[in-house]
C-alpha atoms as a PDB file:
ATOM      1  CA  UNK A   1       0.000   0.000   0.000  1.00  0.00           C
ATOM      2  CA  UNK A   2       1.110   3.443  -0.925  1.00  0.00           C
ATOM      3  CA  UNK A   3       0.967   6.047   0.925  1.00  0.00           C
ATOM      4  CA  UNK A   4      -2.541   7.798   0.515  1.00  0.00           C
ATOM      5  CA  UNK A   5      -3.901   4.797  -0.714  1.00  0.00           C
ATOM      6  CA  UNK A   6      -7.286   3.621  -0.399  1.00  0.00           C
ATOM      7  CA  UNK A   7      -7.633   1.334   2.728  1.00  0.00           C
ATOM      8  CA  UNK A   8     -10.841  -1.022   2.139  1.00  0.00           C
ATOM      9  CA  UNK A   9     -13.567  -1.015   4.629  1.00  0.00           C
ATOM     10  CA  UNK A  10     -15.996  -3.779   4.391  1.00  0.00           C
ATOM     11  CA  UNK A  11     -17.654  -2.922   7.495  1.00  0.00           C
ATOM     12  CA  UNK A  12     -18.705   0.065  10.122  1.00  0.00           C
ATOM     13  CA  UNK A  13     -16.429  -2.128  12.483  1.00  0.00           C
ATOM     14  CA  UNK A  14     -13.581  -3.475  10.413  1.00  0.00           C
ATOM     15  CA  UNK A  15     -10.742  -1.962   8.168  1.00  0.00           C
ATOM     16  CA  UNK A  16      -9.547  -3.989   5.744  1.00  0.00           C
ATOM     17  CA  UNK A  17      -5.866  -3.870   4.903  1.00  0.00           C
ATOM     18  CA  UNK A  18      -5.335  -6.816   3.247  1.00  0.00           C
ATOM     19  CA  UNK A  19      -3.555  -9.236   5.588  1.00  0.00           C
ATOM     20  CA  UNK A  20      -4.084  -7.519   8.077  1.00  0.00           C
ATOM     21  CA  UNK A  21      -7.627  -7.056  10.026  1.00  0.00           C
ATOM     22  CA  UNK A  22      -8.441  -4.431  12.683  1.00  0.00           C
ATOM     23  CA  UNK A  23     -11.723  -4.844  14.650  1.00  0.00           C
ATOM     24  CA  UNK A  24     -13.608  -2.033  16.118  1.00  0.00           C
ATOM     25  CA  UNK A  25     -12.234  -0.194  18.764  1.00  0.00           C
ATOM     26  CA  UNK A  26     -15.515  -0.345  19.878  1.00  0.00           C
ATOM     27  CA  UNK A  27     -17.244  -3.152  18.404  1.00  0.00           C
ATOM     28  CA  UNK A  28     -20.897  -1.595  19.020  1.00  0.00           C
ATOM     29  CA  UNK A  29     -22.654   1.773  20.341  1.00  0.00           C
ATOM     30  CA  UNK A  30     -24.117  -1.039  22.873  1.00  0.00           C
ATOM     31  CA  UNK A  31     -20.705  -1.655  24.070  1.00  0.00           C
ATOM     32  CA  UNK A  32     -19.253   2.260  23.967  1.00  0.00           C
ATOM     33  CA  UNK A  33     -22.087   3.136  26.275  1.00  0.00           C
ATOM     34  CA  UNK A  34     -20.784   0.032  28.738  1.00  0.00           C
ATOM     35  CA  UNK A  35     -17.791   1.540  28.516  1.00  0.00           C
ATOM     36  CA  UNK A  36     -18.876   4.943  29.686  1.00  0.00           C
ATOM     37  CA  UNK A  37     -20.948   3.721  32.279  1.00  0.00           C
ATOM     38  CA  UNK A  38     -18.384   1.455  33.602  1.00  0.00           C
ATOM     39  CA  UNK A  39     -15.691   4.802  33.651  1.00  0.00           C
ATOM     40  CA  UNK A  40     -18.241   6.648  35.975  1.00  0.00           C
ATOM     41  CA  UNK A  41     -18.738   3.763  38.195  1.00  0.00           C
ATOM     42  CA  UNK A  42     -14.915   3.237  38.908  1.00  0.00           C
ATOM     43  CA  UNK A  43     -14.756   7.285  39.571  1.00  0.00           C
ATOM     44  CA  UNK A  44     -12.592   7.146  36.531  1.00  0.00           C
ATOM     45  CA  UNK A  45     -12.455  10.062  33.809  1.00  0.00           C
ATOM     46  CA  UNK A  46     -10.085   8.438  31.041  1.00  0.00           C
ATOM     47  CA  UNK A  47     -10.400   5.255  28.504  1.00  0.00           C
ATOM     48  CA  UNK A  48      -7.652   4.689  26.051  1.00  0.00           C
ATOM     49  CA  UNK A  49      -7.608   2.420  23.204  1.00  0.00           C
ATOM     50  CA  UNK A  50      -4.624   2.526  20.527  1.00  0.00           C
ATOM     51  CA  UNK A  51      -2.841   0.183  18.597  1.00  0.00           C
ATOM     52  CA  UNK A  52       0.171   0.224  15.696  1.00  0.00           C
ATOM     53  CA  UNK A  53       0.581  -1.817  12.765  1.00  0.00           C
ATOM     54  CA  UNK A  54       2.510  -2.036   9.900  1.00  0.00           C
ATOM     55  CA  UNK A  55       0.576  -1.885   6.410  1.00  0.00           C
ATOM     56  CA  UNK A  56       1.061  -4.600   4.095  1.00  0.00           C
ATOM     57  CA  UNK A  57       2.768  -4.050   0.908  1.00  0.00           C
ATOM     58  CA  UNK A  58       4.572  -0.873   2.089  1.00  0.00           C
ATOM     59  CA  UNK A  59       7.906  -0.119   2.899  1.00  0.00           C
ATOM     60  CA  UNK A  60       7.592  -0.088   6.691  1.00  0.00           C
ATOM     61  CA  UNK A  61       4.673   2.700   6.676  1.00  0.00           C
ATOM     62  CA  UNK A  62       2.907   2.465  10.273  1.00  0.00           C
ATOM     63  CA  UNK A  63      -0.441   3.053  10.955  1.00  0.00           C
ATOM     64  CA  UNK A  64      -1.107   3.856  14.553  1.00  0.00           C
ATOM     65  CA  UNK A  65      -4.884   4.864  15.668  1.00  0.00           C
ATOM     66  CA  UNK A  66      -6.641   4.997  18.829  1.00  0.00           C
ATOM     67  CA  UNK A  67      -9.608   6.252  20.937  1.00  0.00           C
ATOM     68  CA  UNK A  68      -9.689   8.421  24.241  1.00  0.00           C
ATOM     69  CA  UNK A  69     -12.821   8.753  25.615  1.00  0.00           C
ATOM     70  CA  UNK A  70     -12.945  11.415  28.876  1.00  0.00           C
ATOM     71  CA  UNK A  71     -16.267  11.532  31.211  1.00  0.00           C
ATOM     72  CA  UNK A  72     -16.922  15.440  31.588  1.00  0.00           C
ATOM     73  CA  UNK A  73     -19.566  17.212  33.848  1.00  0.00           C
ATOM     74  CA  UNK A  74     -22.774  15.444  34.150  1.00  0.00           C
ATOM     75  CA  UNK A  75     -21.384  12.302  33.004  1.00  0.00           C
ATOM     76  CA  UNK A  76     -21.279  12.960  28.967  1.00  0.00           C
ATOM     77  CA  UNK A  77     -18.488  11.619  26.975  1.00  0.00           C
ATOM     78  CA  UNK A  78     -16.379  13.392  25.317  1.00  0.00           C
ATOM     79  CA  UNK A  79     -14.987  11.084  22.304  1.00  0.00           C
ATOM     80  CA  UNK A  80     -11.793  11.996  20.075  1.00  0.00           C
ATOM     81  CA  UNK A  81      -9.303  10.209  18.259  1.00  0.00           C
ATOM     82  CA  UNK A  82      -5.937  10.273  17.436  1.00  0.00           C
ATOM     83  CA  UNK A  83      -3.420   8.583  14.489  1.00  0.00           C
ATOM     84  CA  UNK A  84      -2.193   8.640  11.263  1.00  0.00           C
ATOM     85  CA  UNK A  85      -5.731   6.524   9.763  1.00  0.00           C
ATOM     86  CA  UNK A  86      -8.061   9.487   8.358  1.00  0.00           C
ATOM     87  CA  UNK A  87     -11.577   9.130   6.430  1.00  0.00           C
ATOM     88  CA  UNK A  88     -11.144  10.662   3.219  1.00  0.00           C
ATOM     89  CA  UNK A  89     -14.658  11.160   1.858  1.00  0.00           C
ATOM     90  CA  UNK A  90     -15.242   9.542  -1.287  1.00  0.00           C
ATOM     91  CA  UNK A  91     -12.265   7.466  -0.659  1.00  0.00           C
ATOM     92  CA  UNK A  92     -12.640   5.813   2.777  1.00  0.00           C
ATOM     93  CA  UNK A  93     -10.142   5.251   5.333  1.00  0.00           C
ATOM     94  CA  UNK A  94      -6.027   6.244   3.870  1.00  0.00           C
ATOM     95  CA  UNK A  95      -3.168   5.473   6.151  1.00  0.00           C
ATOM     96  CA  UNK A  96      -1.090   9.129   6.141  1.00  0.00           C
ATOM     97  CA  UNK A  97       2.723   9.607   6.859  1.00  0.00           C
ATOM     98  CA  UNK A  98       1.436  12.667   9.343  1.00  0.00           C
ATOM     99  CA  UNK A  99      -0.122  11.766  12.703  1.00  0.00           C
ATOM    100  CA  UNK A 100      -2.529  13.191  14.746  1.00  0.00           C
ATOM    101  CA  UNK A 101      -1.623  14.176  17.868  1.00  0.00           C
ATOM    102  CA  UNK A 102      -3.888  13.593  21.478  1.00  0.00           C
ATOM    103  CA  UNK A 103      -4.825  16.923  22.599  1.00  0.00           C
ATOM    104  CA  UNK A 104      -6.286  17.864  25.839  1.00  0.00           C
ATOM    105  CA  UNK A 105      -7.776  21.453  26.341  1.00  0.00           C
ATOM    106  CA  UNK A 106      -8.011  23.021  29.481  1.00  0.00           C
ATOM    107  CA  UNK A 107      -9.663  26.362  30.243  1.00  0.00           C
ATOM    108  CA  UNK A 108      -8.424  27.461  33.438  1.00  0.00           C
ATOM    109  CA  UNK A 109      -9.933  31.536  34.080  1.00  0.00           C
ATOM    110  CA  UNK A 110      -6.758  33.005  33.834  1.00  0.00           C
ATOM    111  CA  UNK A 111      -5.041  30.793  30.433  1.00  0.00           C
ATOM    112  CA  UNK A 112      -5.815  27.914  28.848  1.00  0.00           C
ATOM    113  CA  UNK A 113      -3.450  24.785  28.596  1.00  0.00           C
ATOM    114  CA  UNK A 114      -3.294  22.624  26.033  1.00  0.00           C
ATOM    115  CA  UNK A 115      -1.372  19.441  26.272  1.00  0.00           C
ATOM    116  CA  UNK A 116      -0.703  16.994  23.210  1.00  0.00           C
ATOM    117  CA  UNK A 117       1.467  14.066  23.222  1.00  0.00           C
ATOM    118  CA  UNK A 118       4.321  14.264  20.379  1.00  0.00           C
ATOM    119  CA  UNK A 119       6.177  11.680  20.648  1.00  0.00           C
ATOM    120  CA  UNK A 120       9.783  11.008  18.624  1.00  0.00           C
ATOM    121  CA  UNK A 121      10.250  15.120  17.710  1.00  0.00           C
ATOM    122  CA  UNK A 122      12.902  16.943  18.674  1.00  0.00           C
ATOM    123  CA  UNK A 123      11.467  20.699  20.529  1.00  0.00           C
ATOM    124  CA  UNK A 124      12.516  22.545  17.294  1.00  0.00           C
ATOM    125  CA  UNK A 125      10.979  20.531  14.873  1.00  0.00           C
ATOM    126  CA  UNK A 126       7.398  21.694  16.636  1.00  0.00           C
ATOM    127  CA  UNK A 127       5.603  24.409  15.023  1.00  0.00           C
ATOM    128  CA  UNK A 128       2.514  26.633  17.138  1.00  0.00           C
ATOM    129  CA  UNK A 129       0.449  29.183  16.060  1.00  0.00           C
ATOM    130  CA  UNK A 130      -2.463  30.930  17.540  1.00  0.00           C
ATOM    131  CA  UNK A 131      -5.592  33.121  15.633  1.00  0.00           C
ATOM    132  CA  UNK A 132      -8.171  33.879  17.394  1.00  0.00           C
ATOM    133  CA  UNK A 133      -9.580  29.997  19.167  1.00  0.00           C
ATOM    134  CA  UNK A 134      -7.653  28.120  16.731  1.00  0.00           C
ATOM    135  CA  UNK A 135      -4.737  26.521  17.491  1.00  0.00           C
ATOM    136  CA  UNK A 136      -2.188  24.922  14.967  1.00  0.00           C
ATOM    137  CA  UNK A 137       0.309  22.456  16.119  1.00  0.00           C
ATOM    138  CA  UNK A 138       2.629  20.304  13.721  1.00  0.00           C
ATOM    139  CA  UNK A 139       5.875  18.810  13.445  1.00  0.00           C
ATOM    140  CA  UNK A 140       6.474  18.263   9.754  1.00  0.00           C
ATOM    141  CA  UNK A 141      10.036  16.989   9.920  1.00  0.00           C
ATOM    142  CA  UNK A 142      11.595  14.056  10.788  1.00  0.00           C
ATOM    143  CA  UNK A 143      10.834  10.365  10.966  1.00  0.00           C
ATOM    144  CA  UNK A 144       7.330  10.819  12.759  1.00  0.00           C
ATOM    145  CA  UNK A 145       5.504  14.211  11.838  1.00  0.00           C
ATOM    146  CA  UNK A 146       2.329  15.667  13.495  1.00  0.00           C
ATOM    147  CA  UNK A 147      -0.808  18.369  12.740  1.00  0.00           C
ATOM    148  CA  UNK A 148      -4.075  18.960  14.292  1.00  0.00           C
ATOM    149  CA  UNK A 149      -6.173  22.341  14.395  1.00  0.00           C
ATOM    150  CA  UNK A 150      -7.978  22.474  17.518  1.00  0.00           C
ATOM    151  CA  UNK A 151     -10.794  24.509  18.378  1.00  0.00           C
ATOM    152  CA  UNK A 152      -9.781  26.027  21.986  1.00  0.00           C
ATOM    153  CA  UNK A 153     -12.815  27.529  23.972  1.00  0.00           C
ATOM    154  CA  UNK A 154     -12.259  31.264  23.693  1.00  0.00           C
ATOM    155  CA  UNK A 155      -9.685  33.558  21.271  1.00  0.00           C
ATOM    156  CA  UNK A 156      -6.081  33.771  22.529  1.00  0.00           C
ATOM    157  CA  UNK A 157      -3.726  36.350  22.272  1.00  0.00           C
ATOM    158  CA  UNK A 158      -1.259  34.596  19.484  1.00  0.00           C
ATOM    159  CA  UNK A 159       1.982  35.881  20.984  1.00  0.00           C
ATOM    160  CA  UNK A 160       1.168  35.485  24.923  1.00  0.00           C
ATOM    161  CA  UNK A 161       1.944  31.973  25.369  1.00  0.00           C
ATOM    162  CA  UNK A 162       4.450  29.723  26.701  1.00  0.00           C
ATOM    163  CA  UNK A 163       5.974  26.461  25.602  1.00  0.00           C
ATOM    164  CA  UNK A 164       7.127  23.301  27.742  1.00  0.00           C
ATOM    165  CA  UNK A 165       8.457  19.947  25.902  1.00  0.00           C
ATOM    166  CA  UNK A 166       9.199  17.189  27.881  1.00  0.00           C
ATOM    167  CA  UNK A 167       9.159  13.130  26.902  1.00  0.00           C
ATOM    168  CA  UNK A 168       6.892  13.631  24.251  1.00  0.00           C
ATOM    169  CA  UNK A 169       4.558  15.808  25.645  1.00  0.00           C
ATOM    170  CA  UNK A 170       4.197  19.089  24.871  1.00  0.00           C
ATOM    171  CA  UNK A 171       1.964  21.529  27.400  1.00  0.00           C
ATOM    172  CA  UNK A 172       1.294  25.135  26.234  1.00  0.00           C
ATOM    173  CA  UNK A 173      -0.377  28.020  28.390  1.00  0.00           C
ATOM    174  CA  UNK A 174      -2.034  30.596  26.209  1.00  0.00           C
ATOM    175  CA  UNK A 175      -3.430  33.646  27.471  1.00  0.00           C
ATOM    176  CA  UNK A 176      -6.645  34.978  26.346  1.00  0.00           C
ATOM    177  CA  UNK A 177      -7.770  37.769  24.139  1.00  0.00           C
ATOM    178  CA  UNK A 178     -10.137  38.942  26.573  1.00  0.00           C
ATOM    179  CA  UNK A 179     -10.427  38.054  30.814  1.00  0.00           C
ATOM    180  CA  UNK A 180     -12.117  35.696  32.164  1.00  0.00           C
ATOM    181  CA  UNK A 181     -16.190  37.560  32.931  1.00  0.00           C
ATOM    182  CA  UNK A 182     -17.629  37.076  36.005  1.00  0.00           C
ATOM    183  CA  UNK A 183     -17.517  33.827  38.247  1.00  0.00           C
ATOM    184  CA  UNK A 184     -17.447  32.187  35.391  1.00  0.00           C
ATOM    185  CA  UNK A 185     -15.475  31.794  32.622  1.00  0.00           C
ATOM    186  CA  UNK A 186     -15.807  34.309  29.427  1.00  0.00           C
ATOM    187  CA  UNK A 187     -18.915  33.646  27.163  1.00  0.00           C
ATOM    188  CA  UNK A 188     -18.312  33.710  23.493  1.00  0.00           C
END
């Protein structure tokens, strides 16, 4: 398989990559929702699934994917992925040489901190920038490269922030545009 190749899907649970089969992280909605019940029983707030293969065919291309699903306030899920396996519309799932990082957004009054795990990049191979609440991180050199935009719950200023890399992960603290209104925190 090349890279951006097509990567067959027979089913909603299944990719298909020739030799090689992955099953659902979650095999069923039935069994997510166990899942997230059984996190809020246990007074846990984090489930992570990931796994790394390489693709048949290809010169040593890996495809690494993975779940986390956090319990927020009130017990609701919140769901995202990470990896290098993407859903190209009209073209179904592709294995890409760029990962996506796991990202964790936190807004606390006075900044926000974001924390993504980059593992296998040197400091100076990551790239930030800031507009308004988007946030751009990527490391496009090297043997493992990164991007993700991520929506960040209020505009930032895109200079006021500060930068810590350690062990893979990499924890910003971005100050925003505007305080933080009231007791609670700025409405947008």
């Amino acid at each position: 398989m090349k890279k951006g190749e097509k990567v067959k899907s027979p089913g909603p649970h299944e990719i298909d990559l020739g030799a090689v089969k992955l099953g659902g992280i979650f095999k069923s909605l039935g069994t997510f929702l166990d899942l997230v019940s059984d996190l809020a029983e246990r007074g846990e707030s984090e489930l992570r699934r990931e796994g790394e293969f390489t693709v048949p065919g290809s010169k040593g291309t890996r495809a690494v994917y993975g779940v986390s699903v956090r319990v927020g306030a009130g017990g609701s899920p919140k769901v995202e992925p990470f990896g290098n396996i993407r859903v190209d519309r009209g073209r179904g799932p592709v294995v890409d040489e760029t990962r996506e990082p796991l990202v964790d957004v936190f807004d606390e009054g006075g900044e926000i901190v974001v924390i993504a795990e980059m593992p296998g990049v040197s400091e100076s191979d990551i790239h930030v920038e800031a507009k308004e609440d988007i946030l751009t991180l990527s490391a496009p050199t090297g043997e493992r490269k990164y991007h993700k935009e991520v929506l960040l719950p209020r505009p930032v200023k895109p200079d006021g922030f500060a930068v810590s890399y350690r062990n893979g992960v990499l924890e910003l603290r971005l100050k925003p545009a505007t305080p933080e209104t009231g007791p609670g925190r700025a409405k947008r």
